[in-house]
PDB file of N, CA and C in Angstrom:
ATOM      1  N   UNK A   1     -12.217 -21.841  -3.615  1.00  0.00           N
ATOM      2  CA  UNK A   1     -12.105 -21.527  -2.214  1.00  0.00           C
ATOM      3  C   UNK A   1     -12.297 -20.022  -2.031  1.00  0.00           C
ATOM      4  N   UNK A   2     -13.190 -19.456  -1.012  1.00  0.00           N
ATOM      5  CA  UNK A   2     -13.439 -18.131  -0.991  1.00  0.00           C
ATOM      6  C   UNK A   2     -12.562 -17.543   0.045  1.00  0.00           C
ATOM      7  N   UNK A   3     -11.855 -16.582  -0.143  1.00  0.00           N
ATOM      8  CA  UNK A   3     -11.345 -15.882   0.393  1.00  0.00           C
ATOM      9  C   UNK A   3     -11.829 -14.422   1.368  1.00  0.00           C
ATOM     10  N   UNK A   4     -10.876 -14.343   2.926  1.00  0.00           N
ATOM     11  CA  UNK A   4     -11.313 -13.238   3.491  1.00  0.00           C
ATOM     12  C   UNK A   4     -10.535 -12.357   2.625  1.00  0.00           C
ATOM     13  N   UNK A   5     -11.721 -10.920   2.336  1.00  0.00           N
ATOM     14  CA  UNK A   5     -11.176  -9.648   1.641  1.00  0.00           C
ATOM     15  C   UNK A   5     -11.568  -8.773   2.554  1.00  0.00           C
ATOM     16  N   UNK A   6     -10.803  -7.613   2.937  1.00  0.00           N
ATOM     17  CA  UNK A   6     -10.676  -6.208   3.378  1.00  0.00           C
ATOM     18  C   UNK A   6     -10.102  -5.283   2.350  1.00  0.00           C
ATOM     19  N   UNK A   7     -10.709  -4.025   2.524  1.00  0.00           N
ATOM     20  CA  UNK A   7     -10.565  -2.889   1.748  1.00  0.00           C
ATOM     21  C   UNK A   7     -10.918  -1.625   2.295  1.00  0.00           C
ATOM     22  N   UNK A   8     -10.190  -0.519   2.175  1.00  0.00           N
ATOM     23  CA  UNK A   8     -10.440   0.606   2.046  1.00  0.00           C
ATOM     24  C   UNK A   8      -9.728   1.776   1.229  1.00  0.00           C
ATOM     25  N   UNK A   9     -10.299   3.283   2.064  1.00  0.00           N
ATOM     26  CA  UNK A   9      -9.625   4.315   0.967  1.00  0.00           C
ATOM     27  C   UNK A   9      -8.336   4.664   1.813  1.00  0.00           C
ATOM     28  N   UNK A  10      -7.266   4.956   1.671  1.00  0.00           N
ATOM     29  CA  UNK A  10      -6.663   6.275   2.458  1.00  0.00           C
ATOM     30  C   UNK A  10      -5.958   7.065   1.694  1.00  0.00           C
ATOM     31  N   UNK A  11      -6.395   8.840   2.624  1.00  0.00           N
ATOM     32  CA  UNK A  11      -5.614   9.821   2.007  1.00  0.00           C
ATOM     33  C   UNK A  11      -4.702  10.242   2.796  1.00  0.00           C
ATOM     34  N   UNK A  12      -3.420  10.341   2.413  1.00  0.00           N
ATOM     35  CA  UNK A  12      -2.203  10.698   3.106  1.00  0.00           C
ATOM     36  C   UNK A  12      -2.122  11.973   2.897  1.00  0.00           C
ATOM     37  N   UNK A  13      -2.256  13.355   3.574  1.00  0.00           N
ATOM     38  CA  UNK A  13      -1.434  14.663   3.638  1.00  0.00           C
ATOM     39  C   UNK A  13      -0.476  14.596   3.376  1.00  0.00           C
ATOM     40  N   UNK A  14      -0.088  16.186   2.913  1.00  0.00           N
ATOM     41  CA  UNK A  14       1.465  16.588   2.274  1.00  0.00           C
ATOM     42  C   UNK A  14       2.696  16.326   3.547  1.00  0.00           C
ATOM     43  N   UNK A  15       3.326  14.805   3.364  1.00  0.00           N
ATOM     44  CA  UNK A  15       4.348  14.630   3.851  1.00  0.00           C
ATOM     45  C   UNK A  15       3.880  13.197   5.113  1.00  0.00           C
ATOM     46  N   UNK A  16       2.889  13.032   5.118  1.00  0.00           N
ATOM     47  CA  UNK A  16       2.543  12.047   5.716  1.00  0.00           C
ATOM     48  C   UNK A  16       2.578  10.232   5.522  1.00  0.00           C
ATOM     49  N   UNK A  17       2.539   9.842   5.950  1.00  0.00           N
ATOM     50  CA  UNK A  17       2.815   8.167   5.732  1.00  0.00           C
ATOM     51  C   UNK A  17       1.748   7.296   6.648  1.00  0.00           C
ATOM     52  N   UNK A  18       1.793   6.423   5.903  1.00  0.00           N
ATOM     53  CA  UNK A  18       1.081   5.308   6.739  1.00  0.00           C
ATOM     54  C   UNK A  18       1.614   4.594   7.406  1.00  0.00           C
ATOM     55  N   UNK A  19       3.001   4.418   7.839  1.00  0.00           N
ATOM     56  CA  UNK A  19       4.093   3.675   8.811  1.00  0.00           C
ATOM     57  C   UNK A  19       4.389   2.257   8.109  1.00  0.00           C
ATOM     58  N   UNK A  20       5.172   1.861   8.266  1.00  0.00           N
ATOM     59  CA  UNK A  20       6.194   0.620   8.147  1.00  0.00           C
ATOM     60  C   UNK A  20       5.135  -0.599   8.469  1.00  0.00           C
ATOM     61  N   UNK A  21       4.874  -1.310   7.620  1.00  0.00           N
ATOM     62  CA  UNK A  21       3.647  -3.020   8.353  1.00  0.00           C
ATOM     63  C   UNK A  21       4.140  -3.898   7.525  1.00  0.00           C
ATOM     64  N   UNK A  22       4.012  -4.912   7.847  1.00  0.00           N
ATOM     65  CA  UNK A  22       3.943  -6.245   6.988  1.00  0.00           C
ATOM     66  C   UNK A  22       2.712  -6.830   6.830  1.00  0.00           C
ATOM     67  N   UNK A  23       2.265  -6.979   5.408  1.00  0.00           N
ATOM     68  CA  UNK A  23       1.270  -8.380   4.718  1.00  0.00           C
ATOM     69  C   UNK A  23       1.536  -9.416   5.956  1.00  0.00           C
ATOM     70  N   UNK A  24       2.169  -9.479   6.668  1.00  0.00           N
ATOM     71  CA  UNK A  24       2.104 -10.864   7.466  1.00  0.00           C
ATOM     72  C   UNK A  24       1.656 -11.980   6.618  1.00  0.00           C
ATOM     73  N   UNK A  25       0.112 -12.653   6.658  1.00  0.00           N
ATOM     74  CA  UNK A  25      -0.101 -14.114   6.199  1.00  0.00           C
ATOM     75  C   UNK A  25      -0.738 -13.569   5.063  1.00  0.00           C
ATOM     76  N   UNK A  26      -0.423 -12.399   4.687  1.00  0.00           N
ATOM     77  CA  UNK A  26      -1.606 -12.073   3.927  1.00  0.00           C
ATOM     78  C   UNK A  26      -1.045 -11.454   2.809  1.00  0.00           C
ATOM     79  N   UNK A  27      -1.794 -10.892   1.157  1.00  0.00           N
ATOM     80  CA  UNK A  27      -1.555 -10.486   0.023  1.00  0.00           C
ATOM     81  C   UNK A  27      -2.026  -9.176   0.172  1.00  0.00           C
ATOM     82  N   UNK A  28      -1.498  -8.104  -0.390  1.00  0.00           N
ATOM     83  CA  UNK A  28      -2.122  -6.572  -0.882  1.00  0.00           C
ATOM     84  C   UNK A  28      -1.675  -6.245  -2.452  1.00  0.00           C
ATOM     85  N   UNK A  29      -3.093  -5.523  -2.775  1.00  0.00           N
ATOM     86  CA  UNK A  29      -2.990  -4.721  -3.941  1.00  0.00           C
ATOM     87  C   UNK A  29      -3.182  -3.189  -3.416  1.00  0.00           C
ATOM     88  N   UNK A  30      -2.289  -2.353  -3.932  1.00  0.00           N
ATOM     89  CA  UNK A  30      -2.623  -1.042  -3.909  1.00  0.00           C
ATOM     90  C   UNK A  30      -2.912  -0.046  -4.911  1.00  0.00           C
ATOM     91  N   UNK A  31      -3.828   0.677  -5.285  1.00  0.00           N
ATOM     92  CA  UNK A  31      -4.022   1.177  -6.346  1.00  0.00           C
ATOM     93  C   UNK A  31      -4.287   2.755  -6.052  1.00  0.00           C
ATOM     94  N   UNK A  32      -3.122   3.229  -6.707  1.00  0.00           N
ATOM     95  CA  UNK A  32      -2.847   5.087  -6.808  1.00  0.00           C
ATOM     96  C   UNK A  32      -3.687   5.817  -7.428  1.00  0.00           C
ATOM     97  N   UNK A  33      -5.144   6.379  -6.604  1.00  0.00           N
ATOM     98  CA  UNK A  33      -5.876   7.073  -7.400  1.00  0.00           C
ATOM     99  C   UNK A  33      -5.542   8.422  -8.201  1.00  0.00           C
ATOM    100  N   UNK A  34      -4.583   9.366  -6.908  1.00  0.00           N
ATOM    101  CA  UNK A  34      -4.619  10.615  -7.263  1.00  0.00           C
ATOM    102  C   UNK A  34      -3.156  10.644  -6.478  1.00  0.00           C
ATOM    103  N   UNK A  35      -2.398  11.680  -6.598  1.00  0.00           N
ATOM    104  CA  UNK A  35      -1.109  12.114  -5.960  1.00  0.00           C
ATOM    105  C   UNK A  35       0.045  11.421  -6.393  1.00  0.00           C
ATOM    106  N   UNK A  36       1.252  12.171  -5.673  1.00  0.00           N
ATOM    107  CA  UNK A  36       2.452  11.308  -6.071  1.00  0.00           C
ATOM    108  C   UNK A  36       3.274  11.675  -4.808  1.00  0.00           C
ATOM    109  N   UNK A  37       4.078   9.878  -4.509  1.00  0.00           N
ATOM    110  CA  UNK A  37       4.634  10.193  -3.249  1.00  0.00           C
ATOM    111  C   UNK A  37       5.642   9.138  -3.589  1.00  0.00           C
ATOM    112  N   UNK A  38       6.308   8.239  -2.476  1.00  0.00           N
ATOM    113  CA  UNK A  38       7.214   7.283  -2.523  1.00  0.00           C
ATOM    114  C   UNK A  38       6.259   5.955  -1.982  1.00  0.00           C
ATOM    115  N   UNK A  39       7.300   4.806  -2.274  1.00  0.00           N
ATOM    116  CA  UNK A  39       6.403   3.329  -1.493  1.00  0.00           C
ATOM    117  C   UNK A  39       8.098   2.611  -0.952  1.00  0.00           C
ATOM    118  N   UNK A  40       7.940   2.408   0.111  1.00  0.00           N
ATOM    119  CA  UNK A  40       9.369   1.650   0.664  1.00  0.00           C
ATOM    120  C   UNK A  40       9.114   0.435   0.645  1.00  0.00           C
ATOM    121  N   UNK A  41       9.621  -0.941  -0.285  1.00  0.00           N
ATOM    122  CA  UNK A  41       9.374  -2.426   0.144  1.00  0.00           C
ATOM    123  C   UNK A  41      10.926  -2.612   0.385  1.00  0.00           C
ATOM    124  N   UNK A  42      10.965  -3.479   1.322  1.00  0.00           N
ATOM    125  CA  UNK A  42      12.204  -4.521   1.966  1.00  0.00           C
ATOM    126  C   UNK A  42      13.023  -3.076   1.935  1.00  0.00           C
ATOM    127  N   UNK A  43      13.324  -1.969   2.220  1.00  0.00           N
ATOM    128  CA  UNK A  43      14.372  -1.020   2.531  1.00  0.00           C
ATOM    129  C   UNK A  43      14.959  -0.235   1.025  1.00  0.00           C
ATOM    130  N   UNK A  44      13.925  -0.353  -0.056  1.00  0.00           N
ATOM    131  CA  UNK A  44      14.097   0.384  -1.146  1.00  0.00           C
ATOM    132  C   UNK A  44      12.905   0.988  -1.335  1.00  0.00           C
ATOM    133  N   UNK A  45      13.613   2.423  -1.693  1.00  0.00           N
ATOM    134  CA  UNK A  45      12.198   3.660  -2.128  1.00  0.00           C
ATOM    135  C   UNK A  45      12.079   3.624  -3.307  1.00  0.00           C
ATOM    136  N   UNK A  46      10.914   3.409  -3.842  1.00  0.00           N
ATOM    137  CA  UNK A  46      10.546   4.001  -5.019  1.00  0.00           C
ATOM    138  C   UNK A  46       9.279   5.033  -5.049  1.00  0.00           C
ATOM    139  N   UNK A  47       9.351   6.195  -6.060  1.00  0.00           N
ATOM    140  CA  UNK A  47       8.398   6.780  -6.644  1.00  0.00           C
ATOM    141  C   UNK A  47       7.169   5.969  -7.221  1.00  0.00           C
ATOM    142  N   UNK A  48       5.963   6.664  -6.777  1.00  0.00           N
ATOM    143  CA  UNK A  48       4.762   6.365  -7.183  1.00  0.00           C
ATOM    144  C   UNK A  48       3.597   7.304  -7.416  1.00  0.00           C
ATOM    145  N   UNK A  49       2.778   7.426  -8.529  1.00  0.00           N
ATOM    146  CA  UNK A  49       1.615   7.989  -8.433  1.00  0.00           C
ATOM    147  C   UNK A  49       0.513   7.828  -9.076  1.00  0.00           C
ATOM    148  N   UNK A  50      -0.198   8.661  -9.561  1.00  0.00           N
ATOM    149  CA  UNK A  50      -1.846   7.984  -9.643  1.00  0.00           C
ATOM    150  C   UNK A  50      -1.824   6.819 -11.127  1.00  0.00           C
ATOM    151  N   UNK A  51      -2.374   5.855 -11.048  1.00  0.00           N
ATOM    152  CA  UNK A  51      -2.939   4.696 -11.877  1.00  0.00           C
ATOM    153  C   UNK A  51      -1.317   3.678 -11.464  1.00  0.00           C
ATOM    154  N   UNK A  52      -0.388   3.753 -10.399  1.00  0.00           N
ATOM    155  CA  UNK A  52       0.318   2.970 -10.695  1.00  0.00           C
ATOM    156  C   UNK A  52      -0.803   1.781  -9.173  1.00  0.00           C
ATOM    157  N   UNK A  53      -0.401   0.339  -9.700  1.00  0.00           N
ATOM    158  CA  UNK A  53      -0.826  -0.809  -9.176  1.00  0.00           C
ATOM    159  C   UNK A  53       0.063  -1.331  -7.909  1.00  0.00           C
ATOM    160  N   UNK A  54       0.198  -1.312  -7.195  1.00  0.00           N
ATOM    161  CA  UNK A  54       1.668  -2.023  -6.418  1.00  0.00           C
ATOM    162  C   UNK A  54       0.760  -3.860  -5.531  1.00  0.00           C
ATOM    163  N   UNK A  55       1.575  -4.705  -5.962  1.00  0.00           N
ATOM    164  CA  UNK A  55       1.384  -6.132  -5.232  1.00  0.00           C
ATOM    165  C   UNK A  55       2.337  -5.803  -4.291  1.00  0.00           C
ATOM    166  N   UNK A  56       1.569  -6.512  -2.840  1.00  0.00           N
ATOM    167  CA  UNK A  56       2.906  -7.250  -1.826  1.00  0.00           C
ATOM    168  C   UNK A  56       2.518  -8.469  -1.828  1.00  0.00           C
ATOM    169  N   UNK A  57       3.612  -9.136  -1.474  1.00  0.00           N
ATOM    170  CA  UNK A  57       2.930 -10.405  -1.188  1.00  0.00           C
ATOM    171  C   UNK A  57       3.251 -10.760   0.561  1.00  0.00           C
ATOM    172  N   UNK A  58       3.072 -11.789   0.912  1.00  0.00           N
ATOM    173  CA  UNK A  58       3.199 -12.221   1.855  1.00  0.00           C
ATOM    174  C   UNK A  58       4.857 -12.127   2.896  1.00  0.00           C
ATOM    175  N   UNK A  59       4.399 -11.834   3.981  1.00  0.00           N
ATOM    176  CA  UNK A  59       5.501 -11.057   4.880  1.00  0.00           C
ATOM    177  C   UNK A  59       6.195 -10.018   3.973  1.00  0.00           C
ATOM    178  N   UNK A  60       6.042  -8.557   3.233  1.00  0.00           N
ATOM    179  CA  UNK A  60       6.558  -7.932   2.479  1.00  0.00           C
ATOM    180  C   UNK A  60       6.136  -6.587   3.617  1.00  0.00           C
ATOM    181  N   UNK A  61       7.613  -6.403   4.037  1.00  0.00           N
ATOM    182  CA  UNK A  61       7.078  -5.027   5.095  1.00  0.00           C
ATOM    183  C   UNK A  61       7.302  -3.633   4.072  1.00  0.00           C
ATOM    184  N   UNK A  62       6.615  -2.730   3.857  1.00  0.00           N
ATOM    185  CA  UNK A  62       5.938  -1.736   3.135  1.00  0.00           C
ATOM    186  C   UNK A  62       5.626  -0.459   3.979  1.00  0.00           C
ATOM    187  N   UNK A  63       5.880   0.609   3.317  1.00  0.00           N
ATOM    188  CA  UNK A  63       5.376   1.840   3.651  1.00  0.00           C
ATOM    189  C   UNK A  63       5.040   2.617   2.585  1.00  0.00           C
ATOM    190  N   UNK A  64       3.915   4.044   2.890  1.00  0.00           N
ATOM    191  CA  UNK A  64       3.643   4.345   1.838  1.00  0.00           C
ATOM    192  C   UNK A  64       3.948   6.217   2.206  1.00  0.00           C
ATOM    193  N   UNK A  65       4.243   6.989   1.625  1.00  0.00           N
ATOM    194  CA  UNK A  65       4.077   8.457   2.065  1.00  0.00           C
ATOM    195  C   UNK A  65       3.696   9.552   1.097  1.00  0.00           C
ATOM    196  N   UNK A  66       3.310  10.366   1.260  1.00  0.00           N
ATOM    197  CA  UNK A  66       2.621  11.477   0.232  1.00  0.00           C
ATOM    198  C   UNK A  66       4.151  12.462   0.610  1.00  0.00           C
ATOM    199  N   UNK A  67       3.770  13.075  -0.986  1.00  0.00           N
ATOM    200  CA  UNK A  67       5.349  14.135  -0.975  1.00  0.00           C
ATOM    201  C   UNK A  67       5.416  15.453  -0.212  1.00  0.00           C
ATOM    202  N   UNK A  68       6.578  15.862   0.009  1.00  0.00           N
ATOM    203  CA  UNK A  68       5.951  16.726   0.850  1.00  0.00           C
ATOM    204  C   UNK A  68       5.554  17.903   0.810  1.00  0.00           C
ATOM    205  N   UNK A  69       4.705  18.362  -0.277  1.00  0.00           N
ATOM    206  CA  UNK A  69       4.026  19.569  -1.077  1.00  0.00           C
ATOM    207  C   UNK A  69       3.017  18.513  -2.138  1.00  0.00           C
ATOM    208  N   UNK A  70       2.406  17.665  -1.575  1.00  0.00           N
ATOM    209  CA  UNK A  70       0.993  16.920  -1.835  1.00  0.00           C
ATOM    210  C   UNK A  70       0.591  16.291  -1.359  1.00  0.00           C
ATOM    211  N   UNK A  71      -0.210  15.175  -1.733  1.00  0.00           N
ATOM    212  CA  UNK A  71      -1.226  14.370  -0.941  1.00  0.00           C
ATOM    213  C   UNK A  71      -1.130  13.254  -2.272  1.00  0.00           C
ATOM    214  N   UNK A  72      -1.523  11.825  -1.295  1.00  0.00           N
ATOM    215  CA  UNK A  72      -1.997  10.980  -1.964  1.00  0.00           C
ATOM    216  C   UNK A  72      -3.037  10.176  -1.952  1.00  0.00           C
ATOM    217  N   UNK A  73      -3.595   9.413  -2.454  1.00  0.00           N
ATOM    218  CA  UNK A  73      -5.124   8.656  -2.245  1.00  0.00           C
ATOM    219  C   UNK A  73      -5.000   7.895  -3.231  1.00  0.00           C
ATOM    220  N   UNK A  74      -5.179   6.722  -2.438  1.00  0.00           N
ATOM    221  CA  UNK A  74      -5.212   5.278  -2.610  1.00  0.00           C
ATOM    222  C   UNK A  74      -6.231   4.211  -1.927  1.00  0.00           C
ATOM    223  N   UNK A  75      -6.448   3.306  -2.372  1.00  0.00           N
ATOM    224  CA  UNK A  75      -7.494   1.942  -2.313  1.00  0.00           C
ATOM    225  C   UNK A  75      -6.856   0.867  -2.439  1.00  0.00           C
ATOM    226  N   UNK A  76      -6.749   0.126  -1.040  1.00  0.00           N
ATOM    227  CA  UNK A  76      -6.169  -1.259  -0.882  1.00  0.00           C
ATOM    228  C   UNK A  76      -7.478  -2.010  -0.609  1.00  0.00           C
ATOM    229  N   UNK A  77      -6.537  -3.548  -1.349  1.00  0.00           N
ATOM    230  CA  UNK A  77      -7.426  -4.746  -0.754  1.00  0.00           C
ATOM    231  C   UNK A  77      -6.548  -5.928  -0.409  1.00  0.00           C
ATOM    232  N   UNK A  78      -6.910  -6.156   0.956  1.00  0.00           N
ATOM    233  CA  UNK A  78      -5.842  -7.123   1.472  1.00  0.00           C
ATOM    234  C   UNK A  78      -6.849  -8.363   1.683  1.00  0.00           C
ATOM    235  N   UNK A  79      -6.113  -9.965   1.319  1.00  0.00           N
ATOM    236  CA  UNK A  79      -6.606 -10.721   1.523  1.00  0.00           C
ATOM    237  C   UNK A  79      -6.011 -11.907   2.683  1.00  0.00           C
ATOM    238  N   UNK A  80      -6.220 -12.320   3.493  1.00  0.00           N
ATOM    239  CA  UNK A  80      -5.280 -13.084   4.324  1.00  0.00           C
ATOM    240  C   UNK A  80      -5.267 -14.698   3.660  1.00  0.00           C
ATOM    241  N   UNK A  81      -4.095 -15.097   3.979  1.00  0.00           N
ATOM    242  CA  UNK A  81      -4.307 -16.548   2.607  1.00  0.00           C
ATOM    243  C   UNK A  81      -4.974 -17.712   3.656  1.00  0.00           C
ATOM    244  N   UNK A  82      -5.314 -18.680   3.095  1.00  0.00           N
ATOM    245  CA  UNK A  82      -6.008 -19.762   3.860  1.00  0.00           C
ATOM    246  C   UNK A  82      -4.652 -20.251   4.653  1.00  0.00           C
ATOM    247  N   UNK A  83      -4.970 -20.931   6.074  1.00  0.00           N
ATOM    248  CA  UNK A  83      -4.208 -21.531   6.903  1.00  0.00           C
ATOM    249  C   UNK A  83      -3.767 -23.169   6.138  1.00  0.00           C
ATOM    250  N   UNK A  84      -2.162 -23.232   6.102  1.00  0.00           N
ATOM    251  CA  UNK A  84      -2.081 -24.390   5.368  1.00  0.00           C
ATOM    252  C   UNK A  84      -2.813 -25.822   6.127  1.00  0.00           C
TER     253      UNK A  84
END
């Protein structure tokens, strides 16, 4: 079964974030090219930076932010799952 895929790059500035979302129906991979910042899933921070992998899965609300004396850059690919 083929799946819809979306992808892109983003670079976060020193201290910036991509805001709070949920995977809703859908899966993400994120992959840490360069920088080091934090990743918030379900209301816990963790540290992250370049070559680490992060999965969400489905309804997993997520944020991502660059530290605040760097930048980060990263490449997601989100897939939305088939309708049961």
């Amino acid at each position: 079964m083929a799946r819809r895929l979306s992808s892109g790059v983003v670079h976060l500035n020193e201290g910036e974030e991509i805001g709070l979302h949920s995977t809703e129906e859908g899966e993400e991979i994120v992959v840490i090219l360069s920088g080091k910042g934090t990743v918030m899933v379900n209301n816990e921070e963790f540290p992250i930076s370049a070559d680490d992998i992060l999965y969400f899965g489905p309804q997993t609300e997520h944020n991502i932010k660059a530290r605040k004396k760097g930048r980060i850059h990263y490449v997601y690919i989100y897939s939305k799952l088939p309708a049961k």
